[in-house]
N, C-alpha and C. Protein backbone atom coordinates (compact mmCIF):
# COMPACT_ATOMS: atom_id res chain seq x y z
N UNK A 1 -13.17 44.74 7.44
CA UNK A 1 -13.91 43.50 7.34
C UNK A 1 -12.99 42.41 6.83
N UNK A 2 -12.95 41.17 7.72
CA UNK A 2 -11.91 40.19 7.06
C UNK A 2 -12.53 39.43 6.28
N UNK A 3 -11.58 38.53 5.63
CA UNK A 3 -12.06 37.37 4.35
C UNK A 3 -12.58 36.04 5.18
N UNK A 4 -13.44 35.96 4.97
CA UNK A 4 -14.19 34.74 5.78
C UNK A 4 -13.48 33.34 5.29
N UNK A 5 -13.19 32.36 5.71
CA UNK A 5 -12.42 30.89 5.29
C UNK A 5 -13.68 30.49 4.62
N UNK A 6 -13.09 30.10 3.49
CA UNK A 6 -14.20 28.89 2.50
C UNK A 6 -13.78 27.68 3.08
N UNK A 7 -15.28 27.31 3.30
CA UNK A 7 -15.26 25.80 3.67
C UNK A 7 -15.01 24.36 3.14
N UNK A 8 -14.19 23.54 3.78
CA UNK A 8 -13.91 22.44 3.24
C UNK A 8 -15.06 21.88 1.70
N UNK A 9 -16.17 21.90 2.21
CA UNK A 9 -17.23 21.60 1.44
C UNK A 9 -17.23 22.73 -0.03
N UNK A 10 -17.19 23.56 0.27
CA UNK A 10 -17.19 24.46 -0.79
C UNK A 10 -15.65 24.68 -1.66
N UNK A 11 -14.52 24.31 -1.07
CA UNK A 11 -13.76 24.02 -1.85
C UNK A 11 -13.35 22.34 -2.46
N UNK A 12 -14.18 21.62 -1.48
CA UNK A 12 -14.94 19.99 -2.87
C UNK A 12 -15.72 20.26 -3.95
N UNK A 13 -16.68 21.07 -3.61
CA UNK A 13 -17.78 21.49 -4.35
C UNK A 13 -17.34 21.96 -5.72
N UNK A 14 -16.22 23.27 -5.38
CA UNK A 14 -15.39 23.53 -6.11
C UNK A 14 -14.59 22.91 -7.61
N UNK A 15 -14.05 22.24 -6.94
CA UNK A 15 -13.13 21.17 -7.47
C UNK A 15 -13.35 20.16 -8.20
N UNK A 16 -15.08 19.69 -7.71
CA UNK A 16 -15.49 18.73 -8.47
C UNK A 16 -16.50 19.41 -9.34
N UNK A 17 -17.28 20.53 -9.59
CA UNK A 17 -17.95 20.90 -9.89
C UNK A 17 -17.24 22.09 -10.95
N UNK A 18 -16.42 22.43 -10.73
CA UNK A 18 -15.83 23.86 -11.75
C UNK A 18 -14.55 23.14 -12.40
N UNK A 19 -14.08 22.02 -11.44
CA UNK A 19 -12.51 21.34 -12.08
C UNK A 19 -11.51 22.06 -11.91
N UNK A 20 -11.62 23.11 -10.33
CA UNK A 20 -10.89 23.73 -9.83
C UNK A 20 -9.56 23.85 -8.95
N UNK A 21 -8.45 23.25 -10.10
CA UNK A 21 -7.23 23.03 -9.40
C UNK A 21 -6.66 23.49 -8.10
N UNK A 22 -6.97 24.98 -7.67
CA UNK A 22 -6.55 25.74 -6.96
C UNK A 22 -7.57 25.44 -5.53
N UNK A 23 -8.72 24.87 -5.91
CA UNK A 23 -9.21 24.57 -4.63
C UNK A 23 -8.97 23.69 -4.56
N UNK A 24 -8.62 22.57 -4.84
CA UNK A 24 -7.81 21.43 -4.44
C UNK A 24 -6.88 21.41 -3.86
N UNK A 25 -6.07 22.38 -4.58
CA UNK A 25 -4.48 22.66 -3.51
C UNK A 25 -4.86 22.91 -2.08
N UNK A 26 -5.79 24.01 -2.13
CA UNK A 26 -6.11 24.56 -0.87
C UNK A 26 -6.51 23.13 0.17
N UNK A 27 -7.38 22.61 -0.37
CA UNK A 27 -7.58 21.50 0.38
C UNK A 27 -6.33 20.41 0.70
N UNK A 28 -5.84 20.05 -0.39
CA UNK A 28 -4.36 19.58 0.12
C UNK A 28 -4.07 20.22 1.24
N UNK A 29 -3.64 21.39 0.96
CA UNK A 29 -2.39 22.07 2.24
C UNK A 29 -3.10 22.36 3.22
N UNK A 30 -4.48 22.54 3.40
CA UNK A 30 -5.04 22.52 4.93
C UNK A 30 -4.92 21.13 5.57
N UNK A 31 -4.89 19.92 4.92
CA UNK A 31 -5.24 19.02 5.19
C UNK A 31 -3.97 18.01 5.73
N UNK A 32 -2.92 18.22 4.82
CA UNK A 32 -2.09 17.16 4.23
C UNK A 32 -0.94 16.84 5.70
N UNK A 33 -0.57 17.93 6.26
CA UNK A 33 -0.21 17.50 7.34
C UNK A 33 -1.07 17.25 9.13
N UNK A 34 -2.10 16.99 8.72
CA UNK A 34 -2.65 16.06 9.55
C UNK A 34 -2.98 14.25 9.24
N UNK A 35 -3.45 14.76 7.61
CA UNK A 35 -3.49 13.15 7.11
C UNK A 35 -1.78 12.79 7.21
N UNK A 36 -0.90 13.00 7.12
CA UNK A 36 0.37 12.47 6.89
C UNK A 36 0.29 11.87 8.26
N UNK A 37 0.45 12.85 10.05
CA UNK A 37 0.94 12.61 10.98
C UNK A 37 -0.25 11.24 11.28
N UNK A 38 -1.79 11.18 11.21
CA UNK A 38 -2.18 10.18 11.06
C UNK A 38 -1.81 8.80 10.65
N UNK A 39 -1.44 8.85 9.18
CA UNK A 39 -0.78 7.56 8.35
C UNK A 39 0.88 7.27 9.33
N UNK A 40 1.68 8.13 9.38
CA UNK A 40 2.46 7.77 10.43
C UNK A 40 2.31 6.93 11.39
N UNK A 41 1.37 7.23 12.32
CA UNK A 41 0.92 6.85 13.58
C UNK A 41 0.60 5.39 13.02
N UNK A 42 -0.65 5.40 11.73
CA UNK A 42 -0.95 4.13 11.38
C UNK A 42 0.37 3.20 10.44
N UNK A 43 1.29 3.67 10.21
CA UNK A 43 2.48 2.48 9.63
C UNK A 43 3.66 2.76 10.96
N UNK A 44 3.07 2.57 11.93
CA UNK A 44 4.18 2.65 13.30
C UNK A 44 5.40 3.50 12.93
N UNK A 45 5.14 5.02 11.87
CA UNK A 45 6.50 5.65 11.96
C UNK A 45 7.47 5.50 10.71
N UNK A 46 6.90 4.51 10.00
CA UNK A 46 7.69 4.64 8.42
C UNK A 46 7.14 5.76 7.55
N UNK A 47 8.44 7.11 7.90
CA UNK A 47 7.68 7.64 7.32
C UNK A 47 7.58 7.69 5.40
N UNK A 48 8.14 6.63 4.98
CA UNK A 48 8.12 6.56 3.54
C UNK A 48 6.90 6.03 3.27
N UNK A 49 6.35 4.82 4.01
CA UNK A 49 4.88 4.44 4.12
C UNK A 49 4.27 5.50 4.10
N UNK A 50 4.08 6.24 5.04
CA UNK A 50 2.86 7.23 5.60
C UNK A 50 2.96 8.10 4.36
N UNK A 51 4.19 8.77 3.63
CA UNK A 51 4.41 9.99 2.30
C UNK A 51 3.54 8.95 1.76
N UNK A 52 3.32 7.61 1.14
CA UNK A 52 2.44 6.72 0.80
C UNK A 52 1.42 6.76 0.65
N UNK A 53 0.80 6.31 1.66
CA UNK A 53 -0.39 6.61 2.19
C UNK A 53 -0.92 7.44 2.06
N UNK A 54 -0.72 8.84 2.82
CA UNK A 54 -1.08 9.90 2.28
C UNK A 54 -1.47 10.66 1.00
N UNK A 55 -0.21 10.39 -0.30
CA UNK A 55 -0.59 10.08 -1.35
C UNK A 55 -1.80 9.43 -1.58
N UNK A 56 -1.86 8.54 -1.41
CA UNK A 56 -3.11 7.59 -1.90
C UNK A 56 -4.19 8.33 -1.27
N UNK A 57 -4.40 8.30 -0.22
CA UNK A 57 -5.59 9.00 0.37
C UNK A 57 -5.91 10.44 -0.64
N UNK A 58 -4.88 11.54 -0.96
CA UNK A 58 -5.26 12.62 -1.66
C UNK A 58 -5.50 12.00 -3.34
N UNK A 59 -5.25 11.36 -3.57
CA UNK A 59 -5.21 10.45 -4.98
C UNK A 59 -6.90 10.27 -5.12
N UNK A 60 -7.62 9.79 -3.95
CA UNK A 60 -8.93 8.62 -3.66
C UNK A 60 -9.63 10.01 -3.34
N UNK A 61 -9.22 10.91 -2.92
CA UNK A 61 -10.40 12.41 -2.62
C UNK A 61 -10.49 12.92 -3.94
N UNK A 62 -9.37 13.20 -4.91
CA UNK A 62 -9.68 13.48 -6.05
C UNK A 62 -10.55 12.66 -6.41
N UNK A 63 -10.35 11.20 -6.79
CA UNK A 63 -11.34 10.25 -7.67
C UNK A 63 -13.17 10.49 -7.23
N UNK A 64 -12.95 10.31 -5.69
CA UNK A 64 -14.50 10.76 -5.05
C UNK A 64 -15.30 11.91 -5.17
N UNK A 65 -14.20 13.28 -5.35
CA UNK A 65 -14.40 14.22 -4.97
C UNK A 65 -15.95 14.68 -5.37
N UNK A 66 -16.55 14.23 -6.57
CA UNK A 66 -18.04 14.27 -7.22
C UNK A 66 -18.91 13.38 -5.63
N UNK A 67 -18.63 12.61 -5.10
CA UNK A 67 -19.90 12.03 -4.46
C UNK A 67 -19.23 12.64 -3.10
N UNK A 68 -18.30 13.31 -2.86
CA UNK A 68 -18.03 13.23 -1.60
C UNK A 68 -18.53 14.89 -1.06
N UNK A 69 -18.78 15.98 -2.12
CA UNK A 69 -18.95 17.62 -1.64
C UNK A 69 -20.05 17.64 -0.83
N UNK A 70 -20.94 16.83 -0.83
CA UNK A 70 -22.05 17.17 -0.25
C UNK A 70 -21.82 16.04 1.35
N UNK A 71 -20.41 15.30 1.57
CA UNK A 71 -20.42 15.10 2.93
C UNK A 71 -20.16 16.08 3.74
N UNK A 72 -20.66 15.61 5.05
CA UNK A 72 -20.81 16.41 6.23
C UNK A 72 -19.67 16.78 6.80
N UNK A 73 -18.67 15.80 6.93
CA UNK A 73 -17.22 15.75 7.60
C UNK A 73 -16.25 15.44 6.42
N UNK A 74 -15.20 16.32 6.06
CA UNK A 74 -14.22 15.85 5.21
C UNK A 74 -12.98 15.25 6.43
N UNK A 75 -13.02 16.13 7.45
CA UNK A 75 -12.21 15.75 8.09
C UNK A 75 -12.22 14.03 8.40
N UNK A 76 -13.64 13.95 8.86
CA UNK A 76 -14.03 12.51 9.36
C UNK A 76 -13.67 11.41 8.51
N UNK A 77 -13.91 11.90 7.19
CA UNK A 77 -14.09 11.14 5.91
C UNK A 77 -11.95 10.59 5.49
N UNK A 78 -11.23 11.71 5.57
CA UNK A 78 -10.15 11.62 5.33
C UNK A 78 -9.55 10.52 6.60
N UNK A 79 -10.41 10.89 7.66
CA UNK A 79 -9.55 10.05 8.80
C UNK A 79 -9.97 8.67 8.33
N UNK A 80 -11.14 8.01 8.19
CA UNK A 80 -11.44 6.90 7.99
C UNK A 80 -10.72 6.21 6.36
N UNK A 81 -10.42 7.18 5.36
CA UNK A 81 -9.63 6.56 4.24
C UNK A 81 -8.39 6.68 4.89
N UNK A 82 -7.98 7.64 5.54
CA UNK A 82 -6.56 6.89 6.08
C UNK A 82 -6.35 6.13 6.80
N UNK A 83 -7.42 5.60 7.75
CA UNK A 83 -7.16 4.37 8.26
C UNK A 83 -7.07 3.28 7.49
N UNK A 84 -8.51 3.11 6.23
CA UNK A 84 -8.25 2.17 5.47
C UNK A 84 -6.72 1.92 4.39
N UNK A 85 -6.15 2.96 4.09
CA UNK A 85 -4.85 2.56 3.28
C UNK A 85 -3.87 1.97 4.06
N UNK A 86 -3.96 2.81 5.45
CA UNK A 86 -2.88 2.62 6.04
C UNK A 86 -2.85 1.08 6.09
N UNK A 87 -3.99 0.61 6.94
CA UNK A 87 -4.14 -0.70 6.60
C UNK A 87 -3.85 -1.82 5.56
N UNK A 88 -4.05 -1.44 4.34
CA UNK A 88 -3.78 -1.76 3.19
C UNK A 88 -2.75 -2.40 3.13
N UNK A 89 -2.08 -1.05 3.02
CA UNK A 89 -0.67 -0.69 2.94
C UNK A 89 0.08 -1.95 3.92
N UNK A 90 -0.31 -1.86 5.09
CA UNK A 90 0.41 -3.09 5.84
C UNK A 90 -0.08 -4.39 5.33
N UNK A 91 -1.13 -4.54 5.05
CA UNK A 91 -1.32 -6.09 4.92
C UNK A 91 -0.97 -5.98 3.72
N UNK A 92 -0.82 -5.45 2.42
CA UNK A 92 0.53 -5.74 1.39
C UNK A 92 1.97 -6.19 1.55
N UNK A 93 2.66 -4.87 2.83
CA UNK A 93 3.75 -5.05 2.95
C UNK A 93 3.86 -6.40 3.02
N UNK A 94 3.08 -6.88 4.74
CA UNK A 94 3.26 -8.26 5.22
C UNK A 94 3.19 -9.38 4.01
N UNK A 95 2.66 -9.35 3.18
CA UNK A 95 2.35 -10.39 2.13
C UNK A 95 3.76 -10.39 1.65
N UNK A 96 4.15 -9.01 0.97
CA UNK A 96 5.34 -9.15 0.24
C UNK A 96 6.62 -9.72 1.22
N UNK A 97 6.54 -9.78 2.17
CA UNK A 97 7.35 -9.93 3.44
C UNK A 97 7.66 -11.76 3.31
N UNK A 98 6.24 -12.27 3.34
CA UNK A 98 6.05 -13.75 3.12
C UNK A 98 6.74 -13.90 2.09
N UNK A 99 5.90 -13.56 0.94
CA UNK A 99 6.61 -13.88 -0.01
C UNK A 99 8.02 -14.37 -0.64
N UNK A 100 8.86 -13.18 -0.09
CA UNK A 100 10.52 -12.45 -0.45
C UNK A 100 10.85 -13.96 0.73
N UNK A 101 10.29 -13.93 2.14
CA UNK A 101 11.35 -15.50 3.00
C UNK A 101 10.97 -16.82 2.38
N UNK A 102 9.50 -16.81 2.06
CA UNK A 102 9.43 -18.19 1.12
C UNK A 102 10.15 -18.29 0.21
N UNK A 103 10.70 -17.39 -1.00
CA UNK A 103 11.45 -17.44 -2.20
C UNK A 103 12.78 -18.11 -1.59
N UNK A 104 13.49 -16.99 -0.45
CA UNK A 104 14.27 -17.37 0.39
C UNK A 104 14.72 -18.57 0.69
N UNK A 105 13.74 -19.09 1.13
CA UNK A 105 13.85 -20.29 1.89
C UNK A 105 13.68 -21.88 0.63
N UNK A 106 13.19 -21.53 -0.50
CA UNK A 106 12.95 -22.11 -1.75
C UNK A 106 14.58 -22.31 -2.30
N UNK A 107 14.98 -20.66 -2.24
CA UNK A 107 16.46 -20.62 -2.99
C UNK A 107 17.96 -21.65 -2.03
N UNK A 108 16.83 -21.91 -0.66
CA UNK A 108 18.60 -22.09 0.17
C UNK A 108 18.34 -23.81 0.07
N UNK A 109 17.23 -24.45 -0.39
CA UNK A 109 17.15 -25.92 -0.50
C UNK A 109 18.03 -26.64 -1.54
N UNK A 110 18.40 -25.51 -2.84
CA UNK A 110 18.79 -26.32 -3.61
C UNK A 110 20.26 -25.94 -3.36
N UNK A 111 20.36 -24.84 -2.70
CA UNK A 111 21.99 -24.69 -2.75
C UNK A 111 22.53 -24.92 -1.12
N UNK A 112 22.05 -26.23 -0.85
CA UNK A 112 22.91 -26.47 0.40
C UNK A 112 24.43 -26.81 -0.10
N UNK A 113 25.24 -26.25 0.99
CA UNK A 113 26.69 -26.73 0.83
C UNK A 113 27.24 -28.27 1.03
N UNK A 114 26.48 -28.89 1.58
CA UNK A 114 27.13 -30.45 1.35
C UNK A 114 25.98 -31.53 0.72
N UNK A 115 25.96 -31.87 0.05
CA UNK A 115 25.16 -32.35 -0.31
C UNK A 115 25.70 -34.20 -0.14
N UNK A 116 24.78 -34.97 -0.10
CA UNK A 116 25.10 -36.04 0.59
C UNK A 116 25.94 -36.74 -0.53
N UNK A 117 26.96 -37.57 -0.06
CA UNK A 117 27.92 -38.35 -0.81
C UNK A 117 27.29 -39.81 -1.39
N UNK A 118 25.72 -40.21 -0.74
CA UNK A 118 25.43 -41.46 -1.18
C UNK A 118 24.40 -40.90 -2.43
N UNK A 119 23.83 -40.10 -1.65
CA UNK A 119 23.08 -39.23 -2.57
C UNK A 119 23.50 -39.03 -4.23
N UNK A 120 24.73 -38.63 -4.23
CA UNK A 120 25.30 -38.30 -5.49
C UNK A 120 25.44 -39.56 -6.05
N UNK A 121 25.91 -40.75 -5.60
CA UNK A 121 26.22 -41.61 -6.61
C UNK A 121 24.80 -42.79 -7.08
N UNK A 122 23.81 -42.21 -5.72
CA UNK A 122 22.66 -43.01 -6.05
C UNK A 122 21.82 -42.26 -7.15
N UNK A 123 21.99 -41.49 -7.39
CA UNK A 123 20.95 -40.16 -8.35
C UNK A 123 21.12 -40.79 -9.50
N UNK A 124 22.46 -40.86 -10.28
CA UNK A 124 22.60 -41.80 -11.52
C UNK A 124 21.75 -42.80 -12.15
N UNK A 125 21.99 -43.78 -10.84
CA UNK A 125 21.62 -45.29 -10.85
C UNK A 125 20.25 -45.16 -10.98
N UNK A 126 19.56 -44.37 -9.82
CA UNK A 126 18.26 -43.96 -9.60
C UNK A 126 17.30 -43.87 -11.04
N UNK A 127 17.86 -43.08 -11.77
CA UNK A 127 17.45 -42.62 -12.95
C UNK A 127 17.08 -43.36 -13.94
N UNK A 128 18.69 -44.15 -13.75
CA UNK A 128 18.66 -45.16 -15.30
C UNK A 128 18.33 -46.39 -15.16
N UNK A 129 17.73 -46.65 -14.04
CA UNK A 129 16.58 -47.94 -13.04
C UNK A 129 15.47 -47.73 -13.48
N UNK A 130 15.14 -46.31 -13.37
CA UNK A 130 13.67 -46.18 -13.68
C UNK A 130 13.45 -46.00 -14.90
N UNK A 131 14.32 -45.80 -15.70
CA UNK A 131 14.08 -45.80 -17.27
C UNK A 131 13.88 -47.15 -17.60
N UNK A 132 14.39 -48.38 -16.93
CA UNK A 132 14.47 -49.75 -17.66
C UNK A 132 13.00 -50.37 -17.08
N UNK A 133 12.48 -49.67 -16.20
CA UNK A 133 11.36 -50.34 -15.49
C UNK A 133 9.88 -50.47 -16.94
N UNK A 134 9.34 -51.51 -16.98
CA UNK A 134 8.26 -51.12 -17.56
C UNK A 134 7.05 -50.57 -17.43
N UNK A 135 6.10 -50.43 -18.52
CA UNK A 135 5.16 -49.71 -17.93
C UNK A 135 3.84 -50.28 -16.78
């Protein structure tokens, strides 16, 4: 007689209910390389993103794991949080992306290489004009 597979549900149940490390693992390692090749797919192939992602997604099953034993689909459930990080995850990157060329583009205004020759000698004058002006 063989050992029957415990079910996804019963090793949530597990985990959230006994604080059962070992069914957690189990759930990790059934799981973890499908959520990874997923998050892949969703960060077009970075796979340092997707090790990411993935993380996060097993991070967010722990935190849930109390409201989530009694879902129907873990599978379903994992696909849809990995869509949402993956997502995330990109519209962060992109932000930080903006960010880093605006700084960029902030840093190359003040250090142009020629800076104008009337410019320089009017900046002085400029200054100590407007100091004599009244109020």
């Amino acid at each position: 007689m063989g050992m029957e597979r415990i079910t996804d549900r019963e090793l949530l149940r597990r985990y959230s209910l006994e604080d059962s490390d070992d069914a957690f693992a189990d759930l990790v390692s059934r799981h973890l390389n499908w959520v990874y090749s997923a998050a892949l797919r969703q960060v077009h192939g970075d796979s340092a993103a997707a090790s990411d992602v993935t993380q996060r997604v097993f991070c967010d099953l722990a935190a849930k794991a109390q409201q989530l034993h009694d879902h129907t689909s873990l599978t379903s459930w994992l696909h849809t949080s990995t869509r949402f990080v993956a997502a995330h995850h990109l519209r962060s990157e992109r932000r930080r992306r903006e960010r880093e060329e605006e700084y960029q583009i902030m840093n190359l205004v003040p250090n142009s290489p020629d800076p104008d020759p009337q410019w320089e000698e009017l900046r002085p004058v400029l200054d100590q004009s407007i100091s004599q002006l009244q109020e």
